[in-house]
C-alpha atoms as a PDB file:
ATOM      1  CA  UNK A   1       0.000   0.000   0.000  1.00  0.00           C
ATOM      2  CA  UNK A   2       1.512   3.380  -0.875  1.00  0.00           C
ATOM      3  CA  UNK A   3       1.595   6.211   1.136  1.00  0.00           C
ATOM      4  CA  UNK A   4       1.043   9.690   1.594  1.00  0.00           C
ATOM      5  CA  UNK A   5       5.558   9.890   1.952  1.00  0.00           C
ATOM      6  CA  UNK A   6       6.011   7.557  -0.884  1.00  0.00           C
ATOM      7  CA  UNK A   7       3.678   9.959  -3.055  1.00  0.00           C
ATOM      8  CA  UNK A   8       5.974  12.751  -2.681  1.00  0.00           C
ATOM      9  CA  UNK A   9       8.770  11.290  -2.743  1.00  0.00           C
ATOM     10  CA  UNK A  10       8.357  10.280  -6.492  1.00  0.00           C
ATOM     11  CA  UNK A  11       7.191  13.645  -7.060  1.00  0.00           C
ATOM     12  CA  UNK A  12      11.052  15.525  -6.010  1.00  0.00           C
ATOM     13  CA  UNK A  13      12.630  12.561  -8.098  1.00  0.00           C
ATOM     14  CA  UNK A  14      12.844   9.875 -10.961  1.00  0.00           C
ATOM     15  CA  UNK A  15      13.038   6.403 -10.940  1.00  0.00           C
ATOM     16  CA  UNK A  16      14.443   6.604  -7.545  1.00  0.00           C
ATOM     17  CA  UNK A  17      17.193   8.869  -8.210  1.00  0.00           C
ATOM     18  CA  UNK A  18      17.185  13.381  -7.671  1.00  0.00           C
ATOM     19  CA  UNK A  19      18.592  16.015  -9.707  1.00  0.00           C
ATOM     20  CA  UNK A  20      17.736  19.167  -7.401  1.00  0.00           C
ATOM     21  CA  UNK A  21      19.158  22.686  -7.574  1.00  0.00           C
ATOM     22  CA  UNK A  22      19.338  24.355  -3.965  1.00  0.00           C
ATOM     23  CA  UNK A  23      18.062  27.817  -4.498  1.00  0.00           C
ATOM     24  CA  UNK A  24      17.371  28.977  -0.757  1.00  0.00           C
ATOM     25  CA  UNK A  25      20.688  31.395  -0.975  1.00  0.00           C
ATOM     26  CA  UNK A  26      18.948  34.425  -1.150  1.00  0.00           C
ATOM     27  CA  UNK A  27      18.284  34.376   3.001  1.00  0.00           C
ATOM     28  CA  UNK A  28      21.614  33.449   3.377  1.00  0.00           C
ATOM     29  CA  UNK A  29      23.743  35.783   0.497  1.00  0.00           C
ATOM     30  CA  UNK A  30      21.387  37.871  -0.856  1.00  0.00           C
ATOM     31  CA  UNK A  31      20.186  38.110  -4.614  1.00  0.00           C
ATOM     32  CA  UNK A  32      23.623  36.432  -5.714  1.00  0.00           C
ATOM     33  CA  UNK A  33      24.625  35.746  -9.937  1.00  0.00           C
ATOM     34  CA  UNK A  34      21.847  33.430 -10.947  1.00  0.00           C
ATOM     35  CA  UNK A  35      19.428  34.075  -8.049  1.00  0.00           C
ATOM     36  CA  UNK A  36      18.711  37.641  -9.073  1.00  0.00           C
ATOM     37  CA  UNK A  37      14.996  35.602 -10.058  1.00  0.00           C
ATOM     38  CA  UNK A  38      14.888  32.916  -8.565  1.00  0.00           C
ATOM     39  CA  UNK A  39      11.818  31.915 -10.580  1.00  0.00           C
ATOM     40  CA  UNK A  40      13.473  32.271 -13.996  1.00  0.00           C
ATOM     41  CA  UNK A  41      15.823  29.853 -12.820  1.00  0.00           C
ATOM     42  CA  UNK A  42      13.480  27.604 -12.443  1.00  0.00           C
ATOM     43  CA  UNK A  43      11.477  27.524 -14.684  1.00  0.00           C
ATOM     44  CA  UNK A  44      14.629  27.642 -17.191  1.00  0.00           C
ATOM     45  CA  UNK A  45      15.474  24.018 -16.055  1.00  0.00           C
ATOM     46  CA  UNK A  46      12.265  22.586 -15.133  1.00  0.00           C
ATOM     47  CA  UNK A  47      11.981  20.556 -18.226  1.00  0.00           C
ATOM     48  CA  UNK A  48      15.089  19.605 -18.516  1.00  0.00           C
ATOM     49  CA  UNK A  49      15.690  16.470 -16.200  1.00  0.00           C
ATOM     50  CA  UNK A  50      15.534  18.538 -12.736  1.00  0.00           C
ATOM     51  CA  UNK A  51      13.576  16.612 -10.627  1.00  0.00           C
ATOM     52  CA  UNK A  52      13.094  19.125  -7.341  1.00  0.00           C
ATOM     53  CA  UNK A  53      14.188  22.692  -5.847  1.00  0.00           C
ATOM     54  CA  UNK A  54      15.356  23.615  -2.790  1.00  0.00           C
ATOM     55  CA  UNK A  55      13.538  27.265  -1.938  1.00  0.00           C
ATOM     56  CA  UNK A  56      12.293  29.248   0.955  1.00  0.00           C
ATOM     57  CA  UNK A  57       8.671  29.530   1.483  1.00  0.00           C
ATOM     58  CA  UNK A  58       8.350  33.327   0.241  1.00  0.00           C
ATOM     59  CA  UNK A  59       9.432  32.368  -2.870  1.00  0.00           C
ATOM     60  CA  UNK A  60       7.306  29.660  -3.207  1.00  0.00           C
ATOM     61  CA  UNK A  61       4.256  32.464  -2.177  1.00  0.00           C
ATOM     62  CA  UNK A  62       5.381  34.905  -4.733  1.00  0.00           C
ATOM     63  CA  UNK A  63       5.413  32.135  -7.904  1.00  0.00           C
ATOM     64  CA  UNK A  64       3.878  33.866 -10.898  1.00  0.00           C
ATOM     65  CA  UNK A  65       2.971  29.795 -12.027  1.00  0.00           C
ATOM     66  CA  UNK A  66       2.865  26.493 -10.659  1.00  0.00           C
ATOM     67  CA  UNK A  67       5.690  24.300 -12.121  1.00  0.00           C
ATOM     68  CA  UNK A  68       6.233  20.971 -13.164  1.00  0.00           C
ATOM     69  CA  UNK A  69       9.338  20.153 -10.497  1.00  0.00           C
ATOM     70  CA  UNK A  70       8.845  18.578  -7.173  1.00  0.00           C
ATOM     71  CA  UNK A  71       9.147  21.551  -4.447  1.00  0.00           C
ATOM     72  CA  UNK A  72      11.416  21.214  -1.368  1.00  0.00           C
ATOM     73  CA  UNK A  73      10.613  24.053   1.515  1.00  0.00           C
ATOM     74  CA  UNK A  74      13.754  24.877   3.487  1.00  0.00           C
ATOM     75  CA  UNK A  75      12.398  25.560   6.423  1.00  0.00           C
ATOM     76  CA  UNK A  76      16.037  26.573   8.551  1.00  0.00           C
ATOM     77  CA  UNK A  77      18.019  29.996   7.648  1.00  0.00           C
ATOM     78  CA  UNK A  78      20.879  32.125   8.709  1.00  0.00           C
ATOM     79  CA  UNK A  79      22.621  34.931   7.677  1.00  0.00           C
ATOM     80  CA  UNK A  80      26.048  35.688   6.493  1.00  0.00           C
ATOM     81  CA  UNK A  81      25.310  39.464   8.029  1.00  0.00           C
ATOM     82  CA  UNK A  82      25.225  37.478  11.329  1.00  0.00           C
ATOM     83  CA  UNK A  83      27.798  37.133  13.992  1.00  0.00           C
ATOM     84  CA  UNK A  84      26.377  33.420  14.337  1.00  0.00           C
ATOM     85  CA  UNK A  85      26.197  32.684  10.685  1.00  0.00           C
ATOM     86  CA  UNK A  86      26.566  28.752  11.195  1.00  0.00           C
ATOM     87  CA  UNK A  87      23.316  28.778  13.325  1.00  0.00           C
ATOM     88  CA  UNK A  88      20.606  27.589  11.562  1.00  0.00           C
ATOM     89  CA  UNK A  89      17.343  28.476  13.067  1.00  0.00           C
ATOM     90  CA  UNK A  90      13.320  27.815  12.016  1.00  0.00           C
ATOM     91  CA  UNK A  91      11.498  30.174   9.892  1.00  0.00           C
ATOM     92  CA  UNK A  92       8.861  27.700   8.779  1.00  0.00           C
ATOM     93  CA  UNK A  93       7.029  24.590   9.670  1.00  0.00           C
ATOM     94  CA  UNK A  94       5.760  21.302   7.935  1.00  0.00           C
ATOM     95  CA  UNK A  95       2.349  22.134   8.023  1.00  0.00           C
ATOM     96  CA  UNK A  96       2.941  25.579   6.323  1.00  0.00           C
ATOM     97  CA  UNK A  97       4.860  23.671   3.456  1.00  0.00           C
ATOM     98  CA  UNK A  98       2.018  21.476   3.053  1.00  0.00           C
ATOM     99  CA  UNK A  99       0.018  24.506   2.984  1.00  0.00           C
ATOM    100  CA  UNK A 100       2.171  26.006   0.220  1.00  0.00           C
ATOM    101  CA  UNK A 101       2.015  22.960  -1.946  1.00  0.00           C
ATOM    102  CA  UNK A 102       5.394  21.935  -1.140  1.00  0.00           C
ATOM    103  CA  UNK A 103       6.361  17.748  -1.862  1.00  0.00           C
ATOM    104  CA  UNK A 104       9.186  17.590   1.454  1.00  0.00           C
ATOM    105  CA  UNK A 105      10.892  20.199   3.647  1.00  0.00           C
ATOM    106  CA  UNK A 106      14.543  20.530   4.119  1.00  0.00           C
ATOM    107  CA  UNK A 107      16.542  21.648   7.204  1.00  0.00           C
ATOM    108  CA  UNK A 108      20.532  22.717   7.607  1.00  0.00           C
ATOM    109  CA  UNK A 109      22.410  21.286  10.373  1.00  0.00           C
ATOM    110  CA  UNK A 110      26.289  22.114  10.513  1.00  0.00           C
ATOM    111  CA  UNK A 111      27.505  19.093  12.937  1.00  0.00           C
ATOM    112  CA  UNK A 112      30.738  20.478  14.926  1.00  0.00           C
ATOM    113  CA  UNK A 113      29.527  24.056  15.403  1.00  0.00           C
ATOM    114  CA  UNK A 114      29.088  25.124  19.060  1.00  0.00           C
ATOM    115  CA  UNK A 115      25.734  25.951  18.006  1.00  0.00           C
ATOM    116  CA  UNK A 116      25.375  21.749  17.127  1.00  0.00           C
ATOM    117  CA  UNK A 117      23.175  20.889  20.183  1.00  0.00           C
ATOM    118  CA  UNK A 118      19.925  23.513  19.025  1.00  0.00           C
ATOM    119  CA  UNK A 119      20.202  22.351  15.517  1.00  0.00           C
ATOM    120  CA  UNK A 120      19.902  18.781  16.635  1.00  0.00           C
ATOM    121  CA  UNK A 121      17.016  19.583  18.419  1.00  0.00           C
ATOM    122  CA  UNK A 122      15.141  21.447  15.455  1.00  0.00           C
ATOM    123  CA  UNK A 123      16.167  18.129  13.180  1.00  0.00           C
ATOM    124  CA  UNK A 124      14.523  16.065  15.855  1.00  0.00           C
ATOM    125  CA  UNK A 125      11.349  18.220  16.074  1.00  0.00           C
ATOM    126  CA  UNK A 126      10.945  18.336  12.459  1.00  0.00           C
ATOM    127  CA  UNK A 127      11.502  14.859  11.597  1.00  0.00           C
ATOM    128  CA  UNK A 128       8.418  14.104  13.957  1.00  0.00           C
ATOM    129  CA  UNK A 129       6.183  16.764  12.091  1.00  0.00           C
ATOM    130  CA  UNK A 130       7.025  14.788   9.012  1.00  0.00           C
ATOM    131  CA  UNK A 131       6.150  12.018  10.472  1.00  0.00           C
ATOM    132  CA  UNK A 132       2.934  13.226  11.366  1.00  0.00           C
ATOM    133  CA  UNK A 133       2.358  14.749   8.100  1.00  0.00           C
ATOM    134  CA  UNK A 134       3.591  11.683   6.037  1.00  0.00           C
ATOM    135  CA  UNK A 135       6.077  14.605   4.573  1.00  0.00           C
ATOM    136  CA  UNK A 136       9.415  13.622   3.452  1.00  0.00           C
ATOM    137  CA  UNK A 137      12.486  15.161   5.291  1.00  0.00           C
ATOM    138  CA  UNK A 138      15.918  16.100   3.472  1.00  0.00           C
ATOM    139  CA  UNK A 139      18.561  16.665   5.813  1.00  0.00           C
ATOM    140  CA  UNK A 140      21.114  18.922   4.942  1.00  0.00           C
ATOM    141  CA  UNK A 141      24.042  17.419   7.079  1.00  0.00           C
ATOM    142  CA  UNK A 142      27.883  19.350   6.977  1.00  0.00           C
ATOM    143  CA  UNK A 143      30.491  19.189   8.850  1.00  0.00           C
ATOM    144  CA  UNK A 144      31.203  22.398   9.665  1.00  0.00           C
ATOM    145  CA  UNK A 145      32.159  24.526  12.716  1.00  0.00           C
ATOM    146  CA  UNK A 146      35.057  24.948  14.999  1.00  0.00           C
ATOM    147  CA  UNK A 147      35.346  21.735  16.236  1.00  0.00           C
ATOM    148  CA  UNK A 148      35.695  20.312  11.995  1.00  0.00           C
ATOM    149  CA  UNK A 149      39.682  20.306  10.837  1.00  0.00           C
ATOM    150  CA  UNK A 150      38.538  18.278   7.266  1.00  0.00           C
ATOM    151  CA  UNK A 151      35.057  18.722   6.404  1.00  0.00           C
ATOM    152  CA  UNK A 152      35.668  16.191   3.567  1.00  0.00           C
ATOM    153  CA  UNK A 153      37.524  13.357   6.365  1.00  0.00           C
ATOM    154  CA  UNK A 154      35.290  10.197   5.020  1.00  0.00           C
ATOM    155  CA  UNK A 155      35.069   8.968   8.663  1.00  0.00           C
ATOM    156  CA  UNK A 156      33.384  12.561   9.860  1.00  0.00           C
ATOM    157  CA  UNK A 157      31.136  12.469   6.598  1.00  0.00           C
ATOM    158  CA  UNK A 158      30.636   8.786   7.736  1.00  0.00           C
ATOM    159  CA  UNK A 159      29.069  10.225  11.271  1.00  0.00           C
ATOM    160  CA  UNK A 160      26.745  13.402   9.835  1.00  0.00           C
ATOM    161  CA  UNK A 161      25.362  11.420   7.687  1.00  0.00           C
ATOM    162  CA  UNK A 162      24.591   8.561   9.860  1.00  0.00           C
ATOM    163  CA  UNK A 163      23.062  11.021  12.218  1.00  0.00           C
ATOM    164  CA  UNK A 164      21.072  12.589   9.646  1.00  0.00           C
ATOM    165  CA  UNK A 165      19.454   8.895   8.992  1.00  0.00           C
ATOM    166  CA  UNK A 166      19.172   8.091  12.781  1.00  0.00           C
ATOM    167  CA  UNK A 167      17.104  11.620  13.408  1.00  0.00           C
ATOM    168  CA  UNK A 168      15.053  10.459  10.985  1.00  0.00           C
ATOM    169  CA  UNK A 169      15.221  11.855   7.766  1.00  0.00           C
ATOM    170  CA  UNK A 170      14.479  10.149   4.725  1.00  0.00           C
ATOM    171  CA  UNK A 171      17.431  11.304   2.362  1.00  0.00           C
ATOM    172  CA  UNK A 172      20.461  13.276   3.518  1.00  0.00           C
ATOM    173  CA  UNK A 173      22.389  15.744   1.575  1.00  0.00           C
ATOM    174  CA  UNK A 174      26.276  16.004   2.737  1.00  0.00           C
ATOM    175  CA  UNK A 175      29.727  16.732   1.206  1.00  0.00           C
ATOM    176  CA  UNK A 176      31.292  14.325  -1.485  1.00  0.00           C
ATOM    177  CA  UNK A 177      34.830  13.018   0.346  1.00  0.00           C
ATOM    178  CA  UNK A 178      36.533  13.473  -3.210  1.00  0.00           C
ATOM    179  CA  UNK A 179      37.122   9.759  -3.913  1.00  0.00           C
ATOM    180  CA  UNK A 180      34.996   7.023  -5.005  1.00  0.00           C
ATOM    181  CA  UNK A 181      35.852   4.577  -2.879  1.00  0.00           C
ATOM    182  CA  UNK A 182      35.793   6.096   0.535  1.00  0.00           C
ATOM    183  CA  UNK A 183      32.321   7.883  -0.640  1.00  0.00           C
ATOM    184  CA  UNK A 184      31.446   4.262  -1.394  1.00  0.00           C
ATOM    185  CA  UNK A 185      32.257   3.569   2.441  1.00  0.00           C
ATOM    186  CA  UNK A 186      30.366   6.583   3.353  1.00  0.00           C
ATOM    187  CA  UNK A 187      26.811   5.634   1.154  1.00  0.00           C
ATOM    188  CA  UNK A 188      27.414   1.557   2.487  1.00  0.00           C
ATOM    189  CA  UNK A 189      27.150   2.852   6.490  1.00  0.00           C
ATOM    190  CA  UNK A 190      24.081   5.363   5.930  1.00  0.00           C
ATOM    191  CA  UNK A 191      20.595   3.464   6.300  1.00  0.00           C
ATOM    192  CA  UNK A 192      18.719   6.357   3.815  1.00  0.00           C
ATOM    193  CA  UNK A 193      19.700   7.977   0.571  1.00  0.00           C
ATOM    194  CA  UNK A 194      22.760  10.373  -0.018  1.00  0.00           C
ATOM    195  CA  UNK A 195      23.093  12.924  -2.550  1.00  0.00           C
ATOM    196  CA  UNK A 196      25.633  15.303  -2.858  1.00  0.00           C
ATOM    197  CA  UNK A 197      26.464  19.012  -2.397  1.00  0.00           C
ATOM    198  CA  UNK A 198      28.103  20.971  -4.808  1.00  0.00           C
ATOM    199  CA  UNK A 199      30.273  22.660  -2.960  1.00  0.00           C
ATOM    200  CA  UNK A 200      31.727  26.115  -3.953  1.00  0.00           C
ATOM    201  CA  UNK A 201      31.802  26.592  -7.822  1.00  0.00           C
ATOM    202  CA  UNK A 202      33.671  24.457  -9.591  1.00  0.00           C
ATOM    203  CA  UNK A 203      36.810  25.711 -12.306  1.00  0.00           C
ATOM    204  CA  UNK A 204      35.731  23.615 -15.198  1.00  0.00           C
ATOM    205  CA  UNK A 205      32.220  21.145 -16.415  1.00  0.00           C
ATOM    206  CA  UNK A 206      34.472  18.273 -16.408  1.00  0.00           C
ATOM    207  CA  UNK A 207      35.051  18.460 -12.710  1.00  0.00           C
ATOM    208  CA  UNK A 208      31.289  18.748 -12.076  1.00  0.00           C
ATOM    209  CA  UNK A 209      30.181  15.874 -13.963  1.00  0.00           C
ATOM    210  CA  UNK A 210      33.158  13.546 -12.509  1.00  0.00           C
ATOM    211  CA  UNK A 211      32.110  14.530  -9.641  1.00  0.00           C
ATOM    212  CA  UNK A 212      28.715  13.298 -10.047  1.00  0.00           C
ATOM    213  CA  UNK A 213      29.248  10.184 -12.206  1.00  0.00           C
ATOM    214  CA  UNK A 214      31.735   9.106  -9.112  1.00  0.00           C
ATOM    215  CA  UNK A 215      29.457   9.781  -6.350  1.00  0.00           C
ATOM    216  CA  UNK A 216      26.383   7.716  -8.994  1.00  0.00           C
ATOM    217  CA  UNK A 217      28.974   4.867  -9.016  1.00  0.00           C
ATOM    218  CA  UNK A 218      29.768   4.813  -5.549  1.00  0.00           C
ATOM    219  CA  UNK A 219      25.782   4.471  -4.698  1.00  0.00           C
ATOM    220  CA  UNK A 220      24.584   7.956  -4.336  1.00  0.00           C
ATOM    221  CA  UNK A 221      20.916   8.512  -5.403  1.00  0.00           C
ATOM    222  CA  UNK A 222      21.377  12.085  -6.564  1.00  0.00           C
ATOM    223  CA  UNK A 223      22.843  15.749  -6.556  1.00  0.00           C
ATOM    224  CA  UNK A 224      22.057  18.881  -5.201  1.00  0.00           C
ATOM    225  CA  UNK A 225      23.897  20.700  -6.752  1.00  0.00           C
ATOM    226  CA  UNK A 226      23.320  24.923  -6.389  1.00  0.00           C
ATOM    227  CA  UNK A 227      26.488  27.283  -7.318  1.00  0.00           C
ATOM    228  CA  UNK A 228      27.341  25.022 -10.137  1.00  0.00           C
ATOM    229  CA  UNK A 229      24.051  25.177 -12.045  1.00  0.00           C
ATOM    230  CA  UNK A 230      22.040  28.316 -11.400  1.00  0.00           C
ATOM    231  CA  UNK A 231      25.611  30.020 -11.913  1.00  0.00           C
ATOM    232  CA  UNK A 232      26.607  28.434 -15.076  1.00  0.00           C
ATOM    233  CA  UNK A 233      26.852  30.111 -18.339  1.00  0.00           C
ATOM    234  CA  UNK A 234      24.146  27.501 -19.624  1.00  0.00           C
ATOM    235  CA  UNK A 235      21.985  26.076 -16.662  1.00  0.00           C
ATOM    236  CA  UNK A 236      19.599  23.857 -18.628  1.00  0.00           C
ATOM    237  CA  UNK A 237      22.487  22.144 -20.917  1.00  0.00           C
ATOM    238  CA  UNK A 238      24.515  20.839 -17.654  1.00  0.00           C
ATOM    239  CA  UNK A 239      20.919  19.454 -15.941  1.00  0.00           C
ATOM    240  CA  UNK A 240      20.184  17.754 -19.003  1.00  0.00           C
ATOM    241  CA  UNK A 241      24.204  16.078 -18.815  1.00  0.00           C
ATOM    242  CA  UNK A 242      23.597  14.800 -14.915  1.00  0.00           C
ATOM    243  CA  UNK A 243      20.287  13.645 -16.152  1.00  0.00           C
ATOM    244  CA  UNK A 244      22.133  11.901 -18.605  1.00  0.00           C
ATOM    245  CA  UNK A 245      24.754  10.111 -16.120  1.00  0.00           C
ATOM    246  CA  UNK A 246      22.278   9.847 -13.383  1.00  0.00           C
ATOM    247  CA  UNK A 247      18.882   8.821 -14.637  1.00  0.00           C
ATOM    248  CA  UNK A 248      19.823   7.994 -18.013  1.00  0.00           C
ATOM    249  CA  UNK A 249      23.116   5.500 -16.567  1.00  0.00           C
ATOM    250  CA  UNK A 250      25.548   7.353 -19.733  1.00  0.00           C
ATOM    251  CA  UNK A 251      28.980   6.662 -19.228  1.00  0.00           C
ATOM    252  CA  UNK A 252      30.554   9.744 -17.897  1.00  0.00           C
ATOM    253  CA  UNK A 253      32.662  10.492 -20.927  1.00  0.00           C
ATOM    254  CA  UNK A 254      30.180  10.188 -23.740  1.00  0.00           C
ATOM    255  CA  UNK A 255      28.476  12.503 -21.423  1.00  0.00           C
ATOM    256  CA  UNK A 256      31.189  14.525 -21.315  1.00  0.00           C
ATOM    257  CA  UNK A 257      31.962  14.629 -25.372  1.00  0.00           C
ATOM    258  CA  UNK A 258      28.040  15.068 -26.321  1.00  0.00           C
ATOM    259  CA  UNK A 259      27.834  17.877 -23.447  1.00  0.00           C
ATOM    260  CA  UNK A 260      31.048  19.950 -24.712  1.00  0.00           C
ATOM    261  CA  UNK A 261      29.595  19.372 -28.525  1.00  0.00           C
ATOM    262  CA  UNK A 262      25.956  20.897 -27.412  1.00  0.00           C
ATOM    263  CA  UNK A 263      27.627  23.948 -25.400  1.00  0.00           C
ATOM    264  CA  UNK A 264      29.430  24.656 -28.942  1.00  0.00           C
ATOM    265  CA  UNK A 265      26.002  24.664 -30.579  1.00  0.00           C
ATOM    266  CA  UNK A 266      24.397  27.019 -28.724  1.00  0.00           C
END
């Protein structure tokens, strides 16, 4: 019997797998390069491959059109204006995502920040609204705070992801560790889904799509990838390339020669 979580969980992806751009920089930054409409963005990809967005509820509100992509509310923010700017706290609740038509909800933790035990209690809290609600919950798990040397150290990837799956989400987002097999290790000790973070902007489109075809191999279900999309020169040509590796199973450099032969085209 299927229920209400399985529902909209096929709606944010695609035969089991996500392609999602992160757009909920605009609390955080400001109107950054590619964000300046956040809607435009979106609907600019939407029918190529993306399967879900990652945006604060206001935006959401303010749509000029429904679309076709599986919605995400983040429901935690911070500032960079902030003298706390690794403390994520609540703007939002599940049932006001529900409201909005939202598929899932999304909350920020940053494990190893002295602000660690709050945010661990807001991941608890919300995992039982989505519980209640039959709502999907992405974790967004990083290590990151004064108590992280290596962000990327597989064994502390290893433990925020694992407790992103033991609070109870349903898929958690974290850092790739750089290497297949020790992301392999990573994906083999977490009970739920992984998909990956983007990091900061990559130098080149061969680095992204490695990137993504690694963390595929080594039993990721997805990316969400933000920077390196909505600040590309051509947004919509490098979803429909991780579609390609990710939901279409390409290898990674016929991917790579068809998506440097399209970007001449255009």
């Amino acid at each position: 019997m299927v229920s209400g979580r399985d529902i909209r969980l096929n709606r944010i992806t695609k035969k089991g797998k996500m392609i999602c751009i992160p757009m909920d920089h605009g609390i955080t930054n400001g109107p950054i390069k590619g964000l300046e409409n956040t809607h435009d963005m979106i609907y600019q990809c939407e029918d190529s491959g993306l399967t879900a967005v990652i945006i604060n509820k206001g935006v959401i509100k303010s749509m000029p059109k429904p679309t076709s992509i599986g919605l995400i509310t983040h429901l935690s923010a911070s500032t960079s204006l902030s003298p706390y700017p690794n403390k994520k706290v609540l703007i939002g609740n599940v049932a006001d995502a529900i409201r909005l038509g939202s598929d899932a909800v999304s909350v920020h933790i940053n494990i190893g920040a002295k602000e660690e035990p709050e945010m661990l209690e807001v991941l608890g809290m919300v995992s039982d609204e989505c519980d209640e609600w039959n709502v999907p919950l992405l974790a967004m798990m990083y290590p990151r705070g004064e108590n992280i040397k290596n962000p990327y150290d597989p064994e502390i990837v290893a433990h925020v992801t694992r407790i992103g799956a033991e609070a109870g989400a349903d898929i958690v987002k974290s850092v790739y560790t750089g290497d297949l097999d020790s992301f392999r290790s990573v994906v083999k000790r977490c009970p739920v889904p992984i998909v990956i973070a983007g990091g900061p902007k990559s130098k080149t489109d061969t680095d992204i799509l490695q990137m993504c075809s690694n963390a595929i191999e080594a039993g990721a279900q997805g990316v969400t990838f933000g920077r390196n999309i909505f600040q590309h020169d051509n947004p919509s040509s490098l979803v429909k390339a991780l579609y390609e590796i990710i939901i279409g199973k390409k290898n990674y450099n016929e991917v790579l020669k068809n998506f440097g032969e399209r970007k001449r085209k255009k």
